[in-house]
C-alpha atoms as a PDB file:
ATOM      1  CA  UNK A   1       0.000   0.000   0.000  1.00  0.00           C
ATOM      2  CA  UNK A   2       1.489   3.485  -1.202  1.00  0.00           C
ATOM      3  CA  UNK A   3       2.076   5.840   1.671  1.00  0.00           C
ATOM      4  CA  UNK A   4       0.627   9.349   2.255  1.00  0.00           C
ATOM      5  CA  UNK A   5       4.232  10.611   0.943  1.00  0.00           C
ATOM      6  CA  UNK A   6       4.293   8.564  -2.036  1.00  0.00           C
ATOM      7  CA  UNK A   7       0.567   9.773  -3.247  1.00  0.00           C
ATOM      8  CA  UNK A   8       2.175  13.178  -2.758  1.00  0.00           C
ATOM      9  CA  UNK A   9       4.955  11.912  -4.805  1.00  0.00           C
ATOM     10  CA  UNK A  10       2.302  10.449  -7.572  1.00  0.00           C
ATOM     11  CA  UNK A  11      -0.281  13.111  -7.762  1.00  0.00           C
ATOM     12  CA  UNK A  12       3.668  15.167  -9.531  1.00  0.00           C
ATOM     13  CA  UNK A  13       3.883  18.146  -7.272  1.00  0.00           C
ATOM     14  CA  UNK A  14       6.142  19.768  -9.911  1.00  0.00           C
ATOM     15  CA  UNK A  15       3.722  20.066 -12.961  1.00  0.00           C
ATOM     16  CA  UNK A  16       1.136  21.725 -10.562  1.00  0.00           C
ATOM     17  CA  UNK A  17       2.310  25.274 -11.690  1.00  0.00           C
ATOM     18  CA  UNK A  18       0.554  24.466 -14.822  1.00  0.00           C
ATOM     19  CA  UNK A  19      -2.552  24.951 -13.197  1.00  0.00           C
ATOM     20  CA  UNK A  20      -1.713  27.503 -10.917  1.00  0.00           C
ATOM     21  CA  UNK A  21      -0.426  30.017 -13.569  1.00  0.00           C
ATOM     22  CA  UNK A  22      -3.525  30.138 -15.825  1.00  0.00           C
ATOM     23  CA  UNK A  23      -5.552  30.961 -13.053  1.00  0.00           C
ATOM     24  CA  UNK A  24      -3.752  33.820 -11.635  1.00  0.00           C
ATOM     25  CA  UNK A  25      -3.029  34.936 -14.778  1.00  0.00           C
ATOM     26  CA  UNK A  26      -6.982  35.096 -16.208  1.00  0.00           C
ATOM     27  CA  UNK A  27      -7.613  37.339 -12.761  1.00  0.00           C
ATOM     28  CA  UNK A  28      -5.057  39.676 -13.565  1.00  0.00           C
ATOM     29  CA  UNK A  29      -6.874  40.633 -16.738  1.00  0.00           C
ATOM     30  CA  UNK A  30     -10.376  40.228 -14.572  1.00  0.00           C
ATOM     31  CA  UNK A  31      -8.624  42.983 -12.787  1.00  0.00           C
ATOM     32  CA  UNK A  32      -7.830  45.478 -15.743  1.00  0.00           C
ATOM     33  CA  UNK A  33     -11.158  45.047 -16.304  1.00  0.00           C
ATOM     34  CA  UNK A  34     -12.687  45.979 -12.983  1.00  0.00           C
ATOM     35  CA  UNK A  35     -14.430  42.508 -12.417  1.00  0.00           C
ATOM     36  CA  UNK A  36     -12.417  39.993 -10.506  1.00  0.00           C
ATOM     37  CA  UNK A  37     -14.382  38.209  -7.841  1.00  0.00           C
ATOM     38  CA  UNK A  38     -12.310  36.642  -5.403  1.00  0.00           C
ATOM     39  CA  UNK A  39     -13.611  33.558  -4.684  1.00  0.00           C
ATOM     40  CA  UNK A  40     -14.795  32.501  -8.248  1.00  0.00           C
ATOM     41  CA  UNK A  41     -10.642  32.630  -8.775  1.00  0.00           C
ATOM     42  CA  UNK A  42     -10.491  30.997  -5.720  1.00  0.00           C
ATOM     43  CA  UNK A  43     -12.772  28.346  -7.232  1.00  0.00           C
ATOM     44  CA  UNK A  44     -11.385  28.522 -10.882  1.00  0.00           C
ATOM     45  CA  UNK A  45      -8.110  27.770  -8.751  1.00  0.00           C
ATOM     46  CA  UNK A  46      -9.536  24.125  -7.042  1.00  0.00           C
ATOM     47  CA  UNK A  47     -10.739  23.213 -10.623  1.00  0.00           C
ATOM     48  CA  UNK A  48      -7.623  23.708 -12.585  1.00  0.00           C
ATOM     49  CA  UNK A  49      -5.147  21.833  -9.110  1.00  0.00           C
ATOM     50  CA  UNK A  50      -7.396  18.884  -8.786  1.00  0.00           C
ATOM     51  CA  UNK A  51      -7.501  18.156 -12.575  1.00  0.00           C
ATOM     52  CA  UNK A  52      -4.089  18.904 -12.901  1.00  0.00           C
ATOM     53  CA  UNK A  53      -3.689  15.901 -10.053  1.00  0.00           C
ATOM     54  CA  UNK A  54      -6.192  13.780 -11.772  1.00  0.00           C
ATOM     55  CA  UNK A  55      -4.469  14.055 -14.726  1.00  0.00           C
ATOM     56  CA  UNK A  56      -1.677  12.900 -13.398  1.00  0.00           C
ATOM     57  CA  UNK A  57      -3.372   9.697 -11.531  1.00  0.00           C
ATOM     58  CA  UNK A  58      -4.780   9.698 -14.655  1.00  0.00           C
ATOM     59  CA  UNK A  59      -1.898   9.271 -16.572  1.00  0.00           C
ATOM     60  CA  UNK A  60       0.142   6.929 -14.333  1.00  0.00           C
ATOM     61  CA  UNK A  61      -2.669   4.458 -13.860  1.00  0.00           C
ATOM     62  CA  UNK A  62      -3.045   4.164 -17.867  1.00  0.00           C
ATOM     63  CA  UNK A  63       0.445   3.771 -18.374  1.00  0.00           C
ATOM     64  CA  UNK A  64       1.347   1.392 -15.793  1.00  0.00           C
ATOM     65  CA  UNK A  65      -1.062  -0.823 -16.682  1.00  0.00           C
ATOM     66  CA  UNK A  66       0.073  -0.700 -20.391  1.00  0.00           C
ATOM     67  CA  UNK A  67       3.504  -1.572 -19.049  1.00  0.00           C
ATOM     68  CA  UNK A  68       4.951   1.867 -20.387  1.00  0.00           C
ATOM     69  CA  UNK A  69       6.233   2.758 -16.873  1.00  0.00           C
ATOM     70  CA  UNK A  70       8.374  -0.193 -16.456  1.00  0.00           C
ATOM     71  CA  UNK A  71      11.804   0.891 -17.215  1.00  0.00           C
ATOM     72  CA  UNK A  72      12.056   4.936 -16.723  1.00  0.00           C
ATOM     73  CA  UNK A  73      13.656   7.950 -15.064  1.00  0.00           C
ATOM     74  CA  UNK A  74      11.336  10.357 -14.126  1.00  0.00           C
ATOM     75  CA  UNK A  75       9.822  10.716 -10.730  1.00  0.00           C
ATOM     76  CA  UNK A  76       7.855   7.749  -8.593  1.00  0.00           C
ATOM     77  CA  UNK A  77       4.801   6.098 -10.419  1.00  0.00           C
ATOM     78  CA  UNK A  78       2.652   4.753  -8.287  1.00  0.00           C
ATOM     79  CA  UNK A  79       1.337   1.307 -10.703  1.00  0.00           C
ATOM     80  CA  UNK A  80       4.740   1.203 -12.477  1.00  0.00           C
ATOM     81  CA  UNK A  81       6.412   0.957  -9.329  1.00  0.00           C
ATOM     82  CA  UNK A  82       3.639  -1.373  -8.275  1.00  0.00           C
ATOM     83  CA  UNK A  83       3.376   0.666  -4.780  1.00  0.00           C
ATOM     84  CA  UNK A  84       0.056   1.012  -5.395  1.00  0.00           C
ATOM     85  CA  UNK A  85      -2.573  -1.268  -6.895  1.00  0.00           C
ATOM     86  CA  UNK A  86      -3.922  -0.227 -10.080  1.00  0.00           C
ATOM     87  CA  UNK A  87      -7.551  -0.154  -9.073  1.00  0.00           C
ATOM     88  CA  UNK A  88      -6.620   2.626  -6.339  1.00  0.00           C
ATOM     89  CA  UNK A  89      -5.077   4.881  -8.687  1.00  0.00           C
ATOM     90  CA  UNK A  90      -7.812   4.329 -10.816  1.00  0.00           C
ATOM     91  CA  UNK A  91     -10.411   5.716  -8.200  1.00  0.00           C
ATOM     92  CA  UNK A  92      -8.238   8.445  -7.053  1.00  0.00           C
ATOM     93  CA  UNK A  93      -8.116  10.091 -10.713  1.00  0.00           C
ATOM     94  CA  UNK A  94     -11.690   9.373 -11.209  1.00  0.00           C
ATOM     95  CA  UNK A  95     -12.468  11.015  -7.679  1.00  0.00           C
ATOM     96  CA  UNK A  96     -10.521  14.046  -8.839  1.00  0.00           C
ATOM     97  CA  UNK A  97     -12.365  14.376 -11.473  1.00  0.00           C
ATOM     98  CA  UNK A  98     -15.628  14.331 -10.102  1.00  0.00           C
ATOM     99  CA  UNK A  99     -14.227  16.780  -7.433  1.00  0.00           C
ATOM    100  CA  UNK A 100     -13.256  19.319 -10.806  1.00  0.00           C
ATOM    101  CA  UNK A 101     -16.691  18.599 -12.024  1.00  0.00           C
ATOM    102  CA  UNK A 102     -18.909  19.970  -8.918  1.00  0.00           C
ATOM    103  CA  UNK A 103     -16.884  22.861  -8.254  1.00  0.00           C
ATOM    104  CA  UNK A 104     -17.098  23.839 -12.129  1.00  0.00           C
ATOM    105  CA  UNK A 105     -20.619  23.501 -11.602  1.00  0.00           C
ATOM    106  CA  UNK A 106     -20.618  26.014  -8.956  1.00  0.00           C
ATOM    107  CA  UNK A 107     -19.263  28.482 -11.768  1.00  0.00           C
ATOM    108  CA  UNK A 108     -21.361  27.538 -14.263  1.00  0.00           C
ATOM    109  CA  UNK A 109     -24.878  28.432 -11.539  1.00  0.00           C
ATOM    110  CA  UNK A 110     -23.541  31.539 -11.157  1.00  0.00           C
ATOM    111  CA  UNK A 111     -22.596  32.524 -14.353  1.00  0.00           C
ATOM    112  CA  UNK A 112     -25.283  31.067 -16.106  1.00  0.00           C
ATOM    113  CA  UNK A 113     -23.252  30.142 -18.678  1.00  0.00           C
ATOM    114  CA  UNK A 114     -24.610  27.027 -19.816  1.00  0.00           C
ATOM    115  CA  UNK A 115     -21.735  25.840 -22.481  1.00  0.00           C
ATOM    116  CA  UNK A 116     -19.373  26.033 -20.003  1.00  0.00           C
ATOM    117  CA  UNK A 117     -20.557  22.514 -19.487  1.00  0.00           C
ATOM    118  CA  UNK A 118     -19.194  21.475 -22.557  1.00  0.00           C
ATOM    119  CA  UNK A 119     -16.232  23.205 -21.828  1.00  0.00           C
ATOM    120  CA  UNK A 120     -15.875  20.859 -18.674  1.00  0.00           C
ATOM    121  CA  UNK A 121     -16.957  18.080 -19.998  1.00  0.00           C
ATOM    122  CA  UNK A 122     -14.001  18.420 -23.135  1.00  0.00           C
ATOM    123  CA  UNK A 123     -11.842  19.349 -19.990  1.00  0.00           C
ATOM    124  CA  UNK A 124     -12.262  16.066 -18.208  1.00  0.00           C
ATOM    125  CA  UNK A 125     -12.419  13.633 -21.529  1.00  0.00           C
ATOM    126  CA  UNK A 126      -8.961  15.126 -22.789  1.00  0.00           C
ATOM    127  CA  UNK A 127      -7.961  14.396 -19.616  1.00  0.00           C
ATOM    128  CA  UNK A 128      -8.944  11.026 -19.171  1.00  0.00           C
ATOM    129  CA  UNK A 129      -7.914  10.222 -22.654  1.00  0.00           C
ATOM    130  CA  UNK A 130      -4.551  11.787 -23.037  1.00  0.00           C
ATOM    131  CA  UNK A 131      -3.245   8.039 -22.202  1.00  0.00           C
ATOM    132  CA  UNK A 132      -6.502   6.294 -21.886  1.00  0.00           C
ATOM    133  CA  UNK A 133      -8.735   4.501 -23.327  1.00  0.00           C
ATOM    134  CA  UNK A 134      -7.733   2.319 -26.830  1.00  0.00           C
ATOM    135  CA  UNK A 135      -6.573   5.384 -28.528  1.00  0.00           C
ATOM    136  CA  UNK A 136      -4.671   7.376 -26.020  1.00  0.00           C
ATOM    137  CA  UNK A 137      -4.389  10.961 -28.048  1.00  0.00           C
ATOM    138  CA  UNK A 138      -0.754  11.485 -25.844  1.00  0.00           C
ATOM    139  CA  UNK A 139       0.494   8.062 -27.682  1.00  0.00           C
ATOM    140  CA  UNK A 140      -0.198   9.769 -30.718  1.00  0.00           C
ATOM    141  CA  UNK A 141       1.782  13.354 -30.733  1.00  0.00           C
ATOM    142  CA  UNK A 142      -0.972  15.265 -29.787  1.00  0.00           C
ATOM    143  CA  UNK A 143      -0.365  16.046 -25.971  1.00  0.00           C
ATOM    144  CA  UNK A 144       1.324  18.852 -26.883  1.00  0.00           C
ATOM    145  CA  UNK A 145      -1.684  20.597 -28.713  1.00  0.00           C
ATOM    146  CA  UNK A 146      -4.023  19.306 -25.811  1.00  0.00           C
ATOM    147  CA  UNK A 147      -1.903  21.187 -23.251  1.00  0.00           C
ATOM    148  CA  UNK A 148      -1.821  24.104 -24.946  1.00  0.00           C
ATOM    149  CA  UNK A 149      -5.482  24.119 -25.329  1.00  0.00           C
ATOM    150  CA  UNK A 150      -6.729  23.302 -22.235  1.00  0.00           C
ATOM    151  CA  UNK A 151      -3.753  25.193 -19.556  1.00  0.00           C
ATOM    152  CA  UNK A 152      -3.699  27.920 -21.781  1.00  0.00           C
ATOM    153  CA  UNK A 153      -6.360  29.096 -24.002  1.00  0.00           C
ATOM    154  CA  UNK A 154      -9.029  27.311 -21.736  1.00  0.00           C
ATOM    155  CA  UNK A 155      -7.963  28.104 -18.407  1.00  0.00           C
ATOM    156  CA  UNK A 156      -6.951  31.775 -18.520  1.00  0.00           C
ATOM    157  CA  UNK A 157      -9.867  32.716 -20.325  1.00  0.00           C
ATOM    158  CA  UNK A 158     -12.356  30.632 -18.646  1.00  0.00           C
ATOM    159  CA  UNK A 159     -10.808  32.281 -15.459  1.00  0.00           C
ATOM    160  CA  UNK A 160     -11.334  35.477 -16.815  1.00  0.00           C
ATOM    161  CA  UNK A 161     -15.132  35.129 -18.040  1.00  0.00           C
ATOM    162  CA  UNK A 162     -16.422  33.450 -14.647  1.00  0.00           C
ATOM    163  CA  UNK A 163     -15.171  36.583 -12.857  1.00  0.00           C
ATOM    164  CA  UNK A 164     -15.918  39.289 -15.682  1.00  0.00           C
ATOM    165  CA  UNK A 165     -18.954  37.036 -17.783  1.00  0.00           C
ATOM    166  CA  UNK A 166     -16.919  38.287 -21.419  1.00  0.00           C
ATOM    167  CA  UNK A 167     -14.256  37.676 -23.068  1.00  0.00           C
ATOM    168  CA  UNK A 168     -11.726  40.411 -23.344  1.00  0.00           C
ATOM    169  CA  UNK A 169      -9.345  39.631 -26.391  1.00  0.00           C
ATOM    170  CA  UNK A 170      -6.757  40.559 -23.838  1.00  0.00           C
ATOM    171  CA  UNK A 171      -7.235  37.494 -22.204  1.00  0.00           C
ATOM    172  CA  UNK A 172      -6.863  35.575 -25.470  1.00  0.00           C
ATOM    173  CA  UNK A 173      -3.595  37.100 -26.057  1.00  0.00           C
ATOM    174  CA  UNK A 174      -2.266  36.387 -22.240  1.00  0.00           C
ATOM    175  CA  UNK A 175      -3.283  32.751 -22.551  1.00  0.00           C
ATOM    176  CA  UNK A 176      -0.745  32.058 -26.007  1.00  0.00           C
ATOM    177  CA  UNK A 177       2.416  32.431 -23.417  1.00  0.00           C
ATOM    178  CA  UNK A 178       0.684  30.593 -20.548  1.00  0.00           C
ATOM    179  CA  UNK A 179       0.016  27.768 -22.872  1.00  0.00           C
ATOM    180  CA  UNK A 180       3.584  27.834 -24.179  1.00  0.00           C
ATOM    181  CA  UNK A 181       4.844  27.643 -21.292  1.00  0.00           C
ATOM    182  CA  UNK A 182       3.111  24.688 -19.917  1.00  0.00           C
ATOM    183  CA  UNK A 183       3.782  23.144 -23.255  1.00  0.00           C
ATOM    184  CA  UNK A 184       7.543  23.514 -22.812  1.00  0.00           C
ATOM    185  CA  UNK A 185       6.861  21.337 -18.826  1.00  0.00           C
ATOM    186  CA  UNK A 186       5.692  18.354 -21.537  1.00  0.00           C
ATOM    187  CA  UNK A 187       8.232  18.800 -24.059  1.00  0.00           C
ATOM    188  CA  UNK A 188      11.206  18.690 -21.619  1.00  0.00           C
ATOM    189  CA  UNK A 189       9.755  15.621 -20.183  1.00  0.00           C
ATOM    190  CA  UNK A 190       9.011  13.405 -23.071  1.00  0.00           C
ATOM    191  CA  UNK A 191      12.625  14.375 -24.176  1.00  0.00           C
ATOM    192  CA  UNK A 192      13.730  12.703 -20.734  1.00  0.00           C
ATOM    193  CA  UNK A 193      11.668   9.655 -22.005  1.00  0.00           C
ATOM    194  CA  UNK A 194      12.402   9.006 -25.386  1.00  0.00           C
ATOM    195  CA  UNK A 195      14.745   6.190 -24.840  1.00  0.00           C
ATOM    196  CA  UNK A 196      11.587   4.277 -23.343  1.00  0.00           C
ATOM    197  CA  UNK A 197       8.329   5.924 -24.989  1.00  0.00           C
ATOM    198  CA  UNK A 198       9.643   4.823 -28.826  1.00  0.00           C
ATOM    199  CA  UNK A 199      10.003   1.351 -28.019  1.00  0.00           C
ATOM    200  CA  UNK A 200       6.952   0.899 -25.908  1.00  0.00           C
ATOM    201  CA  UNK A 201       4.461   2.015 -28.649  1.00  0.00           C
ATOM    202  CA  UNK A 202       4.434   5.766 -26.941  1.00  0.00           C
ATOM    203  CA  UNK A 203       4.739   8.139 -29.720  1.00  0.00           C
ATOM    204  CA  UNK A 204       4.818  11.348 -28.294  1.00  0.00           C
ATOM    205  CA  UNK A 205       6.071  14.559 -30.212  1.00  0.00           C
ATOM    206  CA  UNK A 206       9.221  14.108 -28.724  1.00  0.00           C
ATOM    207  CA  UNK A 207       9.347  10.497 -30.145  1.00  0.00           C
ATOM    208  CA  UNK A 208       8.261  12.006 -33.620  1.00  0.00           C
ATOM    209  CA  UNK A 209      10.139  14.816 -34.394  1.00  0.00           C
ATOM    210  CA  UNK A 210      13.421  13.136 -32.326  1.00  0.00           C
ATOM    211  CA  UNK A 211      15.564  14.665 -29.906  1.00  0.00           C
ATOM    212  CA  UNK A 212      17.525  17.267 -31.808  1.00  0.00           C
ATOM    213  CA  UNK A 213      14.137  18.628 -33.256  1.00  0.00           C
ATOM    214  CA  UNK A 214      12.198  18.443 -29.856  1.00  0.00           C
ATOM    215  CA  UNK A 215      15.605  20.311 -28.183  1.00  0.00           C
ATOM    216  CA  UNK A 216      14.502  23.322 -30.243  1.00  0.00           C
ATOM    217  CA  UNK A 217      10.775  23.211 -29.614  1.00  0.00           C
ATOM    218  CA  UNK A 218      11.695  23.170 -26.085  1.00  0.00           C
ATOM    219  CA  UNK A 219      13.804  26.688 -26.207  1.00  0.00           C
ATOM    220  CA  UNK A 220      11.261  27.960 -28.761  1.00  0.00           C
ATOM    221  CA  UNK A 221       8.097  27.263 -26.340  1.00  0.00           C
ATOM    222  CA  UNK A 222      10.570  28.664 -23.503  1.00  0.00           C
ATOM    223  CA  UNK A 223      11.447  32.383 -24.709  1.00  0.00           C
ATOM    224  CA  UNK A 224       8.352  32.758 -27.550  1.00  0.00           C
ATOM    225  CA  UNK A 225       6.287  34.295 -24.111  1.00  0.00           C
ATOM    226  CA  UNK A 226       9.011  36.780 -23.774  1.00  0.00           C
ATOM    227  CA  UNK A 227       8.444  37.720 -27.004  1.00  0.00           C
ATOM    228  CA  UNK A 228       4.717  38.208 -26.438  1.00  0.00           C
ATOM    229  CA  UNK A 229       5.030  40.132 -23.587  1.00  0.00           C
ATOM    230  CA  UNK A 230       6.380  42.401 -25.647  1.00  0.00           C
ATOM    231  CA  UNK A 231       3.906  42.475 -28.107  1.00  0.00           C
ATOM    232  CA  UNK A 232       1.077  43.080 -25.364  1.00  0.00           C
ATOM    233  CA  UNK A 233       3.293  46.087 -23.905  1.00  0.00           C
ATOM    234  CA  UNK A 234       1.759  48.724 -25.890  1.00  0.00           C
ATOM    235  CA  UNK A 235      -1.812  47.585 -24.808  1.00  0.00           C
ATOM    236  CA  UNK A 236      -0.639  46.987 -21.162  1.00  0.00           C
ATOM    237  CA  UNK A 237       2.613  48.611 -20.309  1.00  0.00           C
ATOM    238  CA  UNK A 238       3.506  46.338 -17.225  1.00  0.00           C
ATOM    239  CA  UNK A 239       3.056  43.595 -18.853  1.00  0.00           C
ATOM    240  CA  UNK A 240       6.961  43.973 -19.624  1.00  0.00           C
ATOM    241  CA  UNK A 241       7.094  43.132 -15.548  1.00  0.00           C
ATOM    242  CA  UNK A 242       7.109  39.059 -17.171  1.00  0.00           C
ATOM    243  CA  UNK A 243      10.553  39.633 -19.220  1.00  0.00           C
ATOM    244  CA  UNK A 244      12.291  40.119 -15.326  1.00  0.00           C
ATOM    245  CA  UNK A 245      12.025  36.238 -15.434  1.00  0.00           C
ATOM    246  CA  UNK A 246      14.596  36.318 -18.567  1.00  0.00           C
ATOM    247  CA  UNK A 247      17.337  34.734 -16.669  1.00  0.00           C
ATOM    248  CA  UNK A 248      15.196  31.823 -15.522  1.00  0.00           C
ATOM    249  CA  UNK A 249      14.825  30.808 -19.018  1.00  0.00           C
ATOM    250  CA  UNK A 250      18.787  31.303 -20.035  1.00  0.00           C
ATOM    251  CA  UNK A 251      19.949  27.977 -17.230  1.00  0.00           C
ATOM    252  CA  UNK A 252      16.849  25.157 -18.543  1.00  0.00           C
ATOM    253  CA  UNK A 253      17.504  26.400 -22.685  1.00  0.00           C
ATOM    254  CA  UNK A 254      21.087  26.035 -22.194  1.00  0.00           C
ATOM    255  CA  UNK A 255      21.216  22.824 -20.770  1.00  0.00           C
ATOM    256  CA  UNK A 256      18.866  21.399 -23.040  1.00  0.00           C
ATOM    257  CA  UNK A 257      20.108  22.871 -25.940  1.00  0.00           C
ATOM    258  CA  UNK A 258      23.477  21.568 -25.302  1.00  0.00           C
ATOM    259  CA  UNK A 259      22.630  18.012 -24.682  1.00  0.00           C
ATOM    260  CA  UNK A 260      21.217  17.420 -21.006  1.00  0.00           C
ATOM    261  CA  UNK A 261      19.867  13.965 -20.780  1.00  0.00           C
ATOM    262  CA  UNK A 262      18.630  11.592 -18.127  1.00  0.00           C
ATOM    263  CA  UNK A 263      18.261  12.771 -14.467  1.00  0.00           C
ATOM    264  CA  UNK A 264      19.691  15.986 -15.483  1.00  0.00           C
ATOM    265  CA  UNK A 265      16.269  16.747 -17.715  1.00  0.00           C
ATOM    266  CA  UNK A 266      14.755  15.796 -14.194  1.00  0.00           C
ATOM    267  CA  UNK A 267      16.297  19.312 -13.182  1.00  0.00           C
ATOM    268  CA  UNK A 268      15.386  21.141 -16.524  1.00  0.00           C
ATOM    269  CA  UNK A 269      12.030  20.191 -15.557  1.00  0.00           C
ATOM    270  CA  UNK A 270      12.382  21.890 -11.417  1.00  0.00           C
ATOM    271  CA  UNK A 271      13.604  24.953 -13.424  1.00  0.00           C
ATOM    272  CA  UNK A 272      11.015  25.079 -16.025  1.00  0.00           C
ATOM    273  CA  UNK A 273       8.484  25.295 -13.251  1.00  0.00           C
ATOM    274  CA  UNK A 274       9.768  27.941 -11.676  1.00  0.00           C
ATOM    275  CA  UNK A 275      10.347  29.544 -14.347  1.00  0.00           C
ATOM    276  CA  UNK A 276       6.937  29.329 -15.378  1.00  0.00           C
ATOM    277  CA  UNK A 277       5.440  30.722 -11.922  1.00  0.00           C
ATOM    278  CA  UNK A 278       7.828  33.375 -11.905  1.00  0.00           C
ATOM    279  CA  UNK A 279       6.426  34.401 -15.307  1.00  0.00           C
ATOM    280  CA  UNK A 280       3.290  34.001 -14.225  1.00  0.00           C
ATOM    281  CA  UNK A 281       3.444  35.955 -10.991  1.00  0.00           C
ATOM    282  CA  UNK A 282       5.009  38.982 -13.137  1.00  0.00           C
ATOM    283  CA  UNK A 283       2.508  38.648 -16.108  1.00  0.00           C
ATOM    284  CA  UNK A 284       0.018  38.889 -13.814  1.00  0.00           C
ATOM    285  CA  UNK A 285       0.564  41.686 -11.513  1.00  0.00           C
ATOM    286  CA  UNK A 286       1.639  43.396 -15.129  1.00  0.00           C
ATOM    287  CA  UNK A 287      -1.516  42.695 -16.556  1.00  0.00           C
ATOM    288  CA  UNK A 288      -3.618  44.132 -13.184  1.00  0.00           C
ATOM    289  CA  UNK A 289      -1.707  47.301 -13.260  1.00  0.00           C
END
């Protein structure tokens, strides 16, 4: 039986800035625009950490019991490891997801916004079957477009209507480097995983476009949100606050793009996530000024 550390361990502490950075960064435009409301973030917050974690369960129940966990680098899985049965992991992602569900429908009451039920719904299925099901999308080089989607476009904006009930096309433009960024926390670690994924039937971009190729969509999807900070400047000045996290990107694209492999991807991948919440952070008091 897995211990209360090793859930910890399994629900990948390290990716959870993925959810955490959409969030704050759809209430800093809520707050150019006069509207946040505190505790819908707050709420928009629970939705986007507990599907981030059931993801995760998600993802390591689907793979360990395909056997593609068997022989890897990364951090603890909990069925690959076998220190926890399959069936538990099972329940725990499907109890996150439920979790995401009700608190979603919270929003959705008091926004009246009735398709934002779809927009769940699509949340939760591209979770589920990013490595599950028969035709796991993630097995098929598609993660990367998924991620962008839903803990970019998706999450900053739908934090942004539930507190404001529009759509600014500033918070269109703020969710491009978001998703980028949480694109670049996948890329790095299917390029850790390539030795393994290719010859246990998971293609992932990585796998695809091979590790010289993936090296360079890893910088590119690291310093392109620099790039459109700038861009948003002349709307919202401040929003050049984000390009103070420069020199958190210069340490992850240089060891990547000279070679890092193995464990030391395992630290590319601590550095991308602070990187990305230091962006974040920055963006987002940028944007609210």
């Amino acid at each position: 039986m897995a211990t209360p550390a090793q859930w910890l361990a399994g629900a990948r502490p390290r990716t959870l800035p993925a959810a955490v950075v959409p969030v704050a960064v759809g209430t800093g435009v809520a707050v150019a625009y006069g509207g946040a409301v505190w505790w819908r973030a707050l709420l928009a917050l629970f939705v986007a950490l507990i599907l981030q974690v059931g993801v995760n369960y998600a993802n390591d129940y689907s793979d360990g019991v395909r056997g593609t966990d068997e022989d890897r680098v990364g951090p603890l899985r909990l069925v690959g490891s076998r220190v926890a049965a399959p069936r538990s992991v099972l329940l725990a992602a499907l109890g996150c997801f439920l979790a995401a569900a009700i608190a979603g429908l919270v929003l959705v009451l008091v926004t009246r916004a009735w398709w934002l039920l779809l927009v769940g719904a699509l949340a939760i299925a591209a979770a589920w079957f990013y490595t599950g099901g028969s035709r796991p999308y993630g097995y098929r080089a598609l993660g990367e477009i998924s991620v962008f989607v839903f803990f970019g476009l998706v999450a900053v904006t739908g934090t942004t209507y539930v507190q404001v009930e529009s759509l600014p096309l500033l918070a269109v433009a703020a969710a491009v480097p978001v998703g980028l960024l949480a694109c670049a926390m996948l890329v790095v670690n299917n390029l850790r995983d390539i030795a393994t994924d290719g010859p246990a039937g998971k293609r992932t971009l990585a796998v695809v476009l091979g590790d010289a190729r993936t090296r360079l969509l890893y910088v590119a999807c690291l310093l392109t949100p620099f790039a459109i900070a700038l861009a948003i400047a002349p709307v919202r000045p401040f929003a050049l606050l984000a390009v103070l996290a420069l020199p958190l990107a210069l340490g992850p694209s240089r060891a990547v793009h000279g070679g890092a492999t193995g464990r030391a991807l395992i630290t590319t991948l601590q550095q991308t996530g602070r990187l990305q919440l230091a962006f974040g952070l920055l963006f987002t008091i940028g944007l609210a000024l």
